[in-house]
Every structure is written in structure tokens, then in C-alpha cells.
Protein backbone atom coordinates (compact mmCIF):
# COMPACT_ATOMS: atom_id res chain seq x y z
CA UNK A 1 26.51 -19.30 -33.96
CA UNK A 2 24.03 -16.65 -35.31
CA UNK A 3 24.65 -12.68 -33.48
CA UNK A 4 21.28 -12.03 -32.03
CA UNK A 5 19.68 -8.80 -33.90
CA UNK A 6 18.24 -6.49 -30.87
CA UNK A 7 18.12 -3.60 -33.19
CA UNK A 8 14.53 -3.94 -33.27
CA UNK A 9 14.36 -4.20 -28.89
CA UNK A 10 13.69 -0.95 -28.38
CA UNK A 11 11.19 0.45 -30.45
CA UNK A 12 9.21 -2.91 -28.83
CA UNK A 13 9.86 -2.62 -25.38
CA UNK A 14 8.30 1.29 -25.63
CA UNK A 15 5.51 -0.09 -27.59
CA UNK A 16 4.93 -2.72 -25.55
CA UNK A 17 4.62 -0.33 -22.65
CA UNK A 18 2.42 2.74 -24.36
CA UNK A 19 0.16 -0.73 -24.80
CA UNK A 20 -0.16 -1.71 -21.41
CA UNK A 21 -0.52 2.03 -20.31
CA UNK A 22 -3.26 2.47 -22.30
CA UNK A 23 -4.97 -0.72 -21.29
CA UNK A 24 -5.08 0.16 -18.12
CA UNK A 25 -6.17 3.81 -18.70
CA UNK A 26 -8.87 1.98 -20.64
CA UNK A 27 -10.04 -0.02 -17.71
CA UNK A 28 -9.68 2.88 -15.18
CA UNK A 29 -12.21 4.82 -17.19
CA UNK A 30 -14.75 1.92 -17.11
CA UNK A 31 -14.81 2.65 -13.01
CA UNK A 32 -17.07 4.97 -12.06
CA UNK A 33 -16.03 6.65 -8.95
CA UNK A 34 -18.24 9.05 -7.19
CA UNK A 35 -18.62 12.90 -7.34
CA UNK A 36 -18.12 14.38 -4.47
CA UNK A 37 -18.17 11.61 -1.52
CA UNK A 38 -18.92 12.42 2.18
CA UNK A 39 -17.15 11.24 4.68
CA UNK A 40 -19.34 9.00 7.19
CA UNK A 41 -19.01 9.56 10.66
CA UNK A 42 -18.72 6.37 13.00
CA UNK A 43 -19.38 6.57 17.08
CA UNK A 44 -16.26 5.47 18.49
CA UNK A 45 -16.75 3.17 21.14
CA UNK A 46 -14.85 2.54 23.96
CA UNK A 47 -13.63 -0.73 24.64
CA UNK A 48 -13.16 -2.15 28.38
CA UNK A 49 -10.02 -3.99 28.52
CA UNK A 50 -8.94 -5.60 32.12
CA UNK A 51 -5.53 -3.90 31.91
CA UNK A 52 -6.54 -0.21 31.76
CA UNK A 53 -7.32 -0.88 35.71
CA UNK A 54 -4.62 -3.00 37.44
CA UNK A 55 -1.67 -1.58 37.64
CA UNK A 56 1.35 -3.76 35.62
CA UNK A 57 4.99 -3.93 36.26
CA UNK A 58 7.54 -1.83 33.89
CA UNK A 59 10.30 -3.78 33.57
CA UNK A 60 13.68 -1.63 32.87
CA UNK A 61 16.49 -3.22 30.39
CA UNK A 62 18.97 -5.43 31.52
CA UNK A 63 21.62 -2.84 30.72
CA UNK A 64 20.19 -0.51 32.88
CA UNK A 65 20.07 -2.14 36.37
CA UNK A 66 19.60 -0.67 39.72
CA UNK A 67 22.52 -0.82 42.70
């Protein structure tokens, strides 16, 4: 059976990934992204839930039980 030459592995593994790192700084620059952006203020509104006005039961842990 043949040995299997991987002399030649490295040099295109680090190829291989200078490639796909500038590919992708390639297509990053196609994006344009804005300037300077401002953040947009939202009104908050408050939501009425049917809990925040009964009153509900804590329940303790089992391992801490009451005599």
C-alpha cells in the first residue's frame, strides 16, 4: 500500500484559509453600513397583566418545611 504524501497539507490548509478570509473580507466591504446611526427612542408601554393585582401563593421548597 502507497504512504500517503501530506508534505504538501500545510502550505494548503493556510492557503485555503487566507482564501476564505479574504472572501469574506470581500463581501463585508460590499455592505454598506451607516455613518453615524442614531439610536431611536421607543415609548415603553405598560402592559396590564391580571397577576400584578391578586396576590399569589409562594410556595417554599420541600426541604425547607415548617413545624
Amino acid at each position: 500500500m502507497p504512504q500517503l504524501d501530506t508534505s504538501t497539507w500545510f502550505i494548503v490548509i493556510i492557503s485555503m484559509f487566507l482564501t476564505l478570509f479574504i472572501i469574506f473580507q470581500l463581501k463585508t466591504l460590499a455592505h454598506q453600513f451607516p455613518i453615524n446611526p442614531q439610536p431611536s427612542h421607543f415609548k415603553q408601554t405598560k402592559q396590564n397583566t391580571p397577576w400584578e393585582k391578586k396576590w399569589t401563593k409562594i410556595y417554599l421548597p420541600l426541604s425547607q418545611r415548617l413545624a
